[in-house]
Protein backbone atom coordinates (compact mmCIF):
# COMPACT_ATOMS: atom_id res chain seq x y z
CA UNK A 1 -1.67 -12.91 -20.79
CA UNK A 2 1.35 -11.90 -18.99
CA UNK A 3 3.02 -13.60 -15.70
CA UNK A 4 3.45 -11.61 -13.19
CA UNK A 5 5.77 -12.08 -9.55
CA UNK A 6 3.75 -10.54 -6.81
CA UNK A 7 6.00 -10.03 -3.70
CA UNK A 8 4.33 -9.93 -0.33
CA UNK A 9 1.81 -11.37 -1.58
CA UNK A 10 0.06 -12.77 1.04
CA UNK A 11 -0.25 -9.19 3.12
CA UNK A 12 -3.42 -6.93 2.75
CA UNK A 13 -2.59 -4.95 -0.85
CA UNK A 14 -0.55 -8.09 -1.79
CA UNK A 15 -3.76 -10.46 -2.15
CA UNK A 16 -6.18 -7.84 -3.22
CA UNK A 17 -3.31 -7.29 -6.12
CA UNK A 18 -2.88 -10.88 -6.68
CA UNK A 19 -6.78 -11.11 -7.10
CA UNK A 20 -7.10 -8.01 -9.43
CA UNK A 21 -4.42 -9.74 -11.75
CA UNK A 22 -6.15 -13.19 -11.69
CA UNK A 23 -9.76 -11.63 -12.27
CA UNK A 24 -8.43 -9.95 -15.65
CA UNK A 25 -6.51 -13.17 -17.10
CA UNK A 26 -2.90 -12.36 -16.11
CA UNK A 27 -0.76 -15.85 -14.78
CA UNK A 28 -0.12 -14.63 -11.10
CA UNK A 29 3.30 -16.35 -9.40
CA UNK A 30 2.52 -15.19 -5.75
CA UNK A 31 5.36 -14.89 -3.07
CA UNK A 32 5.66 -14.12 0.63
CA UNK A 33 7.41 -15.31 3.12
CA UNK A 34 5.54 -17.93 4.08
CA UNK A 35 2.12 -18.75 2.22
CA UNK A 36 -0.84 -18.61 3.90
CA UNK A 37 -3.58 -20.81 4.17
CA UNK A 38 -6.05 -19.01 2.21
CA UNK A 39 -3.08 -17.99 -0.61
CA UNK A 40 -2.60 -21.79 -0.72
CA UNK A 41 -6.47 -22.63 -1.32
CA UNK A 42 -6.92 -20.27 -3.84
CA UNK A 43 -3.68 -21.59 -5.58
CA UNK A 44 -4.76 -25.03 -5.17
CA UNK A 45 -8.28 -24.34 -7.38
CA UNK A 46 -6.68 -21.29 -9.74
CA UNK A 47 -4.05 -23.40 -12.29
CA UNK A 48 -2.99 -19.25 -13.14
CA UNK A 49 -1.92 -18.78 -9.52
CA UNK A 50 1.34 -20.54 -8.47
CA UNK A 51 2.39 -19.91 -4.54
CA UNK A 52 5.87 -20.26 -4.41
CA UNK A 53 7.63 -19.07 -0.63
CA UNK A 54 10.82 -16.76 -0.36
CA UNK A 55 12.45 -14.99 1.66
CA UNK A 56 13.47 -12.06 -0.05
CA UNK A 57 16.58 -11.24 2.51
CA UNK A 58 18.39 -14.53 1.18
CA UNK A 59 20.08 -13.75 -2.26
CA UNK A 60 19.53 -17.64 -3.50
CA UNK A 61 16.30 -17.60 -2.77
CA UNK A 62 15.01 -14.47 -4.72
CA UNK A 63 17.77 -15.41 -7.49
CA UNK A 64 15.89 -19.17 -7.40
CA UNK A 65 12.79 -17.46 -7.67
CA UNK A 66 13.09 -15.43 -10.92
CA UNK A 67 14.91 -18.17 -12.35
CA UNK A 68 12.31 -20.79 -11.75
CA UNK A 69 9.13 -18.82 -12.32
CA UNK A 70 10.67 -16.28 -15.45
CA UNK A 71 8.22 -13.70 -14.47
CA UNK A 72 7.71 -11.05 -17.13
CA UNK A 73 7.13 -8.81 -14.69
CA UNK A 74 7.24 -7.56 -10.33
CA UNK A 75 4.80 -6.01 -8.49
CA UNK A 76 7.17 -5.63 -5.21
CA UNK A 77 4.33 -4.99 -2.40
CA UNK A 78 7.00 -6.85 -0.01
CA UNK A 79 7.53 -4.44 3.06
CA UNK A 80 7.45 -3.89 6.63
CA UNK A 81 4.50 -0.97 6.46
CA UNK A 82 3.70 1.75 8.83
CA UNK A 83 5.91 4.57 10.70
CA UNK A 84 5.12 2.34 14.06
CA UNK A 85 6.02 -0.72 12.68
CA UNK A 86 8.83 0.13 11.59
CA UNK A 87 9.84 2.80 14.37
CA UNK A 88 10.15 -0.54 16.82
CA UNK A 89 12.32 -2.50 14.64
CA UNK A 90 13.99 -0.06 12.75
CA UNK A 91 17.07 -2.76 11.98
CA UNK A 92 14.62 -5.32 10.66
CA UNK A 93 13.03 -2.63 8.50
CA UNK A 94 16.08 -1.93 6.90
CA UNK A 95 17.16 -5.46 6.30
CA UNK A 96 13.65 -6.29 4.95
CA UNK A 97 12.84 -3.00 2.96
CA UNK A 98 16.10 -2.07 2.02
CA UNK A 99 18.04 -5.31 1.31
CA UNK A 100 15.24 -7.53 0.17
CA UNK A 101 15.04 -5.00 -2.78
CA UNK A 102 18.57 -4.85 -3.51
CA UNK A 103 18.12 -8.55 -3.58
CA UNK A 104 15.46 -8.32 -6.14
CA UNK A 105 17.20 -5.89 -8.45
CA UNK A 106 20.21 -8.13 -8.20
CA UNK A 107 18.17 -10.91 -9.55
CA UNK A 108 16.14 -8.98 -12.21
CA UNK A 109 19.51 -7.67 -13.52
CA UNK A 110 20.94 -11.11 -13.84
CA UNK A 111 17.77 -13.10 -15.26
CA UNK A 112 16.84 -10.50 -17.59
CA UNK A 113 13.36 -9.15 -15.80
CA UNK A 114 13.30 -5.61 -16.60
CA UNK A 115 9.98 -4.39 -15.30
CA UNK A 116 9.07 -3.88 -11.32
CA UNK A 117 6.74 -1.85 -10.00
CA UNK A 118 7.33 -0.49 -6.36
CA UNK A 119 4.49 0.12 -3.75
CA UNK A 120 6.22 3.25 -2.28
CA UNK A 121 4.52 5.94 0.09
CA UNK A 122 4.25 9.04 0.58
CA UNK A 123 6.14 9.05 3.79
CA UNK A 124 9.43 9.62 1.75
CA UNK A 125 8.10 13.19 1.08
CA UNK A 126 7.86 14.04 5.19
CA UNK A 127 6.36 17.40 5.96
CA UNK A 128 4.62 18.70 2.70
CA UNK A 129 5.01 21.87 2.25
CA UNK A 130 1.90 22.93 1.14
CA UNK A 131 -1.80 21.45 0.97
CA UNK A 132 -1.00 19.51 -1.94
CA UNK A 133 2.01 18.15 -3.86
CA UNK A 134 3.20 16.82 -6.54
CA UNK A 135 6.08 14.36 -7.45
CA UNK A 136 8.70 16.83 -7.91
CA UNK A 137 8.45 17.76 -3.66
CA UNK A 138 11.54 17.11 -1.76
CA UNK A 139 12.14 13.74 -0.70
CA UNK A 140 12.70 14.10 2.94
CA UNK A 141 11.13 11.41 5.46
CA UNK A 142 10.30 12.02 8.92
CA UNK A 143 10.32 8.39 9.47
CA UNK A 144 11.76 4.75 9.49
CA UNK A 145 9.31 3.91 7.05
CA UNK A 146 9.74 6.87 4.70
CA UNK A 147 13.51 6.62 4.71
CA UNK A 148 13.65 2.63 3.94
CA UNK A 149 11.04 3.57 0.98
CA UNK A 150 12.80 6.28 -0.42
CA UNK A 151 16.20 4.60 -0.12
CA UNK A 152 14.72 1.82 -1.93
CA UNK A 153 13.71 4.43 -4.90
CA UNK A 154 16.85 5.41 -5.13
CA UNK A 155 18.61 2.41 -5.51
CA UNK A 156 15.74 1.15 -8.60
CA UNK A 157 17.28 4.10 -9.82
CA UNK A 158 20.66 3.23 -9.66
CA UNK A 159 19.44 0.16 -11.54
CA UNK A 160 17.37 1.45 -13.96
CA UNK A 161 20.25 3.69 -15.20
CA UNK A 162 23.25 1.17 -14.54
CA UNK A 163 21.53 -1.83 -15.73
CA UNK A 164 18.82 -1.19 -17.99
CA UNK A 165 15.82 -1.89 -15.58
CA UNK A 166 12.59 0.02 -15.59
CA UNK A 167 11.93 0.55 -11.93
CA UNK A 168 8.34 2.52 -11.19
CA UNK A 169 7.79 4.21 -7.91
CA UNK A 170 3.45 4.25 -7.06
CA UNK A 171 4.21 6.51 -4.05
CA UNK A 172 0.32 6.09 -2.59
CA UNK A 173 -0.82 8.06 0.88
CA UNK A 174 -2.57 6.61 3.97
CA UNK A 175 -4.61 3.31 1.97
CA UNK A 176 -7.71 1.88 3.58
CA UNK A 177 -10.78 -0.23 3.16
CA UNK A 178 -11.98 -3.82 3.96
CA UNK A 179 -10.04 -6.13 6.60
CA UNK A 180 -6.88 -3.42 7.03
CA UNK A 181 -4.34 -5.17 9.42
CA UNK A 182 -2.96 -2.34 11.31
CA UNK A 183 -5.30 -0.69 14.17
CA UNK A 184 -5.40 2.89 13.09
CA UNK A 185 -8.49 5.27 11.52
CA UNK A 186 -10.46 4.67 9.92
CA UNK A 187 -10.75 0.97 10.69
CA UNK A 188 -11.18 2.26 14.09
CA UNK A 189 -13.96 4.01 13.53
CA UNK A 190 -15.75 1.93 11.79
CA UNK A 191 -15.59 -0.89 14.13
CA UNK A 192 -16.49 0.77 16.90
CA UNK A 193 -19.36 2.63 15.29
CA UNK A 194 -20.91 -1.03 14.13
CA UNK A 195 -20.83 -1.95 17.67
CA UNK A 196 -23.18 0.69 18.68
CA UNK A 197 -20.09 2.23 21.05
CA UNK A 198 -19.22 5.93 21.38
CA UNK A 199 -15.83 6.28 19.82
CA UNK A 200 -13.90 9.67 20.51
CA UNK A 201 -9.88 10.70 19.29
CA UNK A 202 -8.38 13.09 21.61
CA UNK A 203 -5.91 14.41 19.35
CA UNK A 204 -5.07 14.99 15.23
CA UNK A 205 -8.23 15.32 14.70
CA UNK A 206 -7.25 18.38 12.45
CA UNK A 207 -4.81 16.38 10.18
CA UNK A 208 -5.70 16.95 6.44
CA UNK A 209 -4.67 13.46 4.33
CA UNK A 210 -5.41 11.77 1.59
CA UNK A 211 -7.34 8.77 1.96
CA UNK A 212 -6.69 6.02 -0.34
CA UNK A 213 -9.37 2.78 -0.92
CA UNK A 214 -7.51 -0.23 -1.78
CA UNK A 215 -9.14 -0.88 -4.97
CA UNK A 216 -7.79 2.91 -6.37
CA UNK A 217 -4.09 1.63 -5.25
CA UNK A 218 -4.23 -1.71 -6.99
CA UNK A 219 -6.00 0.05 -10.06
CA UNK A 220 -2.99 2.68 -10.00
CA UNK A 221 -0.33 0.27 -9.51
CA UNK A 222 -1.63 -1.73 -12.42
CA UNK A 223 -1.78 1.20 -15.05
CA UNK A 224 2.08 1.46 -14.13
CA UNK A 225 2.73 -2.10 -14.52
CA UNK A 226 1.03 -1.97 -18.31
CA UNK A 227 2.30 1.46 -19.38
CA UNK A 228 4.05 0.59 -23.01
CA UNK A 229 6.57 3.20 -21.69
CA UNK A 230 7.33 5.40 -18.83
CA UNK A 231 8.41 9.25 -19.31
CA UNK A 232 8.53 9.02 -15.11
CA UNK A 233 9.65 6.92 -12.55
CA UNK A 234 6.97 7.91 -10.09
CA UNK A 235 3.82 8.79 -9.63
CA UNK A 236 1.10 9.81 -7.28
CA UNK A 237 -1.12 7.66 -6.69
CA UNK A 238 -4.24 8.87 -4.47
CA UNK A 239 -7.53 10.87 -4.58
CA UNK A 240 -5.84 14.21 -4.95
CA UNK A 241 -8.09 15.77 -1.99
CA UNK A 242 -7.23 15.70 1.86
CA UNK A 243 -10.03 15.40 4.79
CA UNK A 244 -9.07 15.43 7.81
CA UNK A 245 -9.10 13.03 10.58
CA UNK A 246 -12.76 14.95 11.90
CA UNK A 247 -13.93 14.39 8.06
CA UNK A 248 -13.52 10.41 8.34
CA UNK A 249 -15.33 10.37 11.53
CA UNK A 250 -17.98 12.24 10.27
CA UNK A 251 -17.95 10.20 7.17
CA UNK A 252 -18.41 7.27 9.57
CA UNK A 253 -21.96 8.87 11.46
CA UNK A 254 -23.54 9.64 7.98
CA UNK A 255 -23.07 6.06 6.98
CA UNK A 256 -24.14 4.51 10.44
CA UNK A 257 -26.88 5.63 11.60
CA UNK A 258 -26.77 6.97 15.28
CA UNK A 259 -22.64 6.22 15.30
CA UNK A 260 -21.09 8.58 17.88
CA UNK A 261 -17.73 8.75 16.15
CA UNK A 262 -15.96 11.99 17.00
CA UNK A 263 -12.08 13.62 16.99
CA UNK A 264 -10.63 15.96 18.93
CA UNK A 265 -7.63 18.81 17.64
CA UNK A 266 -6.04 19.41 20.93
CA UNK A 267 -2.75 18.09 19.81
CA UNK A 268 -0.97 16.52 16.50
CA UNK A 269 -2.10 13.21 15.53
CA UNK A 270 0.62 10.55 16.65
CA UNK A 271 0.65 7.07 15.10
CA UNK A 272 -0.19 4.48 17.53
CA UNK A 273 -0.35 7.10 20.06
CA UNK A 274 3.21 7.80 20.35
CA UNK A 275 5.10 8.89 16.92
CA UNK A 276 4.21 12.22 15.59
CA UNK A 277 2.99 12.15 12.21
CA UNK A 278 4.69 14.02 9.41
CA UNK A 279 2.50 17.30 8.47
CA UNK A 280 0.28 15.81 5.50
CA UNK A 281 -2.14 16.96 2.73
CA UNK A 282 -3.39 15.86 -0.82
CA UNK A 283 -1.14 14.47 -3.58
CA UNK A 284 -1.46 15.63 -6.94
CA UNK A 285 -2.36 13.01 -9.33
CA UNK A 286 -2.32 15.01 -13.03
CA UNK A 287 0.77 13.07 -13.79
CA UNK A 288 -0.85 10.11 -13.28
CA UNK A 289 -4.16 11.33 -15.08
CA UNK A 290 -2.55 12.29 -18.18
CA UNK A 291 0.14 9.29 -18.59
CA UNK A 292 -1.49 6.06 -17.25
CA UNK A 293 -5.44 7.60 -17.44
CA UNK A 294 -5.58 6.63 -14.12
CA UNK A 295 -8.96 8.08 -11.84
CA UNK A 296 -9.87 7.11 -8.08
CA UNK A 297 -13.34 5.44 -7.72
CA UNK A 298 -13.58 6.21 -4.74
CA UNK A 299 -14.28 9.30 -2.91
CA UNK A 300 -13.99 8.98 1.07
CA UNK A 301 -17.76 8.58 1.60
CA UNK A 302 -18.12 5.53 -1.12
CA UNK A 303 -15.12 4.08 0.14
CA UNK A 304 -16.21 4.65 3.68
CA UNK A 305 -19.28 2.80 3.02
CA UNK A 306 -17.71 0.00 1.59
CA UNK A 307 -15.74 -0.52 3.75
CA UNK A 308 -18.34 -0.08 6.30
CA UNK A 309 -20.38 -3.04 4.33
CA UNK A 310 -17.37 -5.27 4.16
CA UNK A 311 -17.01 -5.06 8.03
CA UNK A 312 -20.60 -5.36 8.73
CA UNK A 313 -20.38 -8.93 7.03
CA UNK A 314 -17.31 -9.84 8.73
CA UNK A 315 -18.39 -9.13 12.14
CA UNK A 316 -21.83 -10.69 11.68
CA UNK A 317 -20.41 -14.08 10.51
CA UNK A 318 -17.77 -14.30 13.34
CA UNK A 319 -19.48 -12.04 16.03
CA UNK A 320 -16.00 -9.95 16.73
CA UNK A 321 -13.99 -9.41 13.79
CA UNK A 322 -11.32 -11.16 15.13
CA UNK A 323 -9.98 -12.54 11.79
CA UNK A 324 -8.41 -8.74 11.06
């Protein structure tokens, strides 16, 4: 059994991480910066689960952390996520993204962690330049997002060769499944198809991406994490195919019956409705098949349809879903 920091621990991927390690025996020290209320009730009946607050922008307080908890290794999920979030406060992006990872290299260096995974994105890649890519495609973001994340992968590797850390980039692509924060497909079109209403998006319906279920993400991320030793600093970590925006929808009306989900190509897809999207596609996962054995369990249709029978449940017990 190893102990293992989980940073933003408390957000979406962050708990479904934390619970991932806990179900297979690890000791689990999870951080955010504040802890929630169901974070502290399942730390309150799991002795392997300690909640322990930080703020990772205050040097003291990340130093204070390692030094209390002596993690053996980081899972650094800690992030302002999404191109709209973070095209509306690009400052705070950079102070969160950015510095609070300085921070924690800064503390790993001087407490003697070596290992940290980082959740990173495929949004450092921007436009792909063909339908599918590998890690070797130039870094070049389109976005806030994508530039804090790749800035952050190039400082672990300023790290990694300066100070001896081993600093692993799980670049994943657009994640999804039950109880996903942010309003965007295919959470939309799920919710409105289990309300019996007619859902239609004008535009991007013709954007090809790979669609990632949470549970292939945290899977991925995890193979990293145990890897006896890394020949890479990143990896891909997705499905490896690319359906579009239409595909999802009519993903959606095979699982519901009579849903009325559709998506128009008249224009590009924007995020939130307003920032164009970077031209997409499928990442190529060999690397990660043939050095952590890693293989999505998910195809979009099963994790469509559970994440269709997640929903259902959570909008039956509280009659609008309002908990999201």
């Amino acid at each position: 059994m190893k102990k293992i920091l989980v940073t933003g621990a408390c957000g979406w991927l962050g708990m479904e991480i934390v619970n991932t390690l806990l179900k297979r025996g690890d000791s689990v020290v999870a951080t955010d910066l504040a802890i929630s209320p169901l974070m502290a009730a399942l730390a309150a009946k799991n002795a392997s689960l300690t909640a322990a607050s930080a703020d990772l922008g205050e040097w003291h307080q990340v130093l204070g952390l390692l030094r209390d908890h002596k993690p053996d290794a980081i899972i650094h999920a800690a992030a302002i996520v999404g191109v709209i979030q973070c095209a509306d406060i690009p400052i705070k992006a950079l102070r969160v993204n950015v510095e609070g990872s300085i921070n924690l290299f800064e503390a790993m260096k001087l407490t003697g962690v070596k290992r940290v995974v980082h959740i990173s994105t495929e949004e450092t890649y921007g436009d792909f330049n063909s339908a599918v890519i590998d890690e070797d495609h130039p870094q070049n973001p389109t976005s806030v997002y994508g530039a804090t994340k790749l800035a952050v992968e190039h400082f672990s590797r300023i790290y990694s060769r300066d100070h001896g850390l081993e600093c692993i980039n799980v670049r994943t692509c657009w994640v999804y499944g039950p109880h996903l924060p942010r309003l965007r497909v295919p959470r939309t079109f799920v919710e409105a198809a289990l309300r019996g209403e007619a859902h239609h998006l004008d535009e991007g319906g013709d954007l090809a991406v790979d669609q990632v279920y949470i549970a292939d993400t945290v899977a991925g991320a995890l193979l990293a994490l145990d890897q006896p030793r890394h020949r890479f600093d990143s990896y891909n970590i997705a499905t490896g195919a690319a359906p579009t925006i239409g595909d999802v929808a009519d993903a959606v009306n095979r699982a519901i019956p009579g849903a009325r989900i559709t998506a128009g190509s008249t224009g590009p897809y924007k995020h939130g409705g307003k920032v164009l999207s970077a031209r997409k596609g499928a990442l190529d996962i060999r690397r990660a098949r043939e050095e952590l054995n890693y293989e999505p369990q998910f195809d979009l249709q099963k994790g469509i349809e559970a994440t269709i029978e997640a929903t259902r449940a959570e909008l039956q017990g509280n009659g609008n879903g309002s908990h999201y």
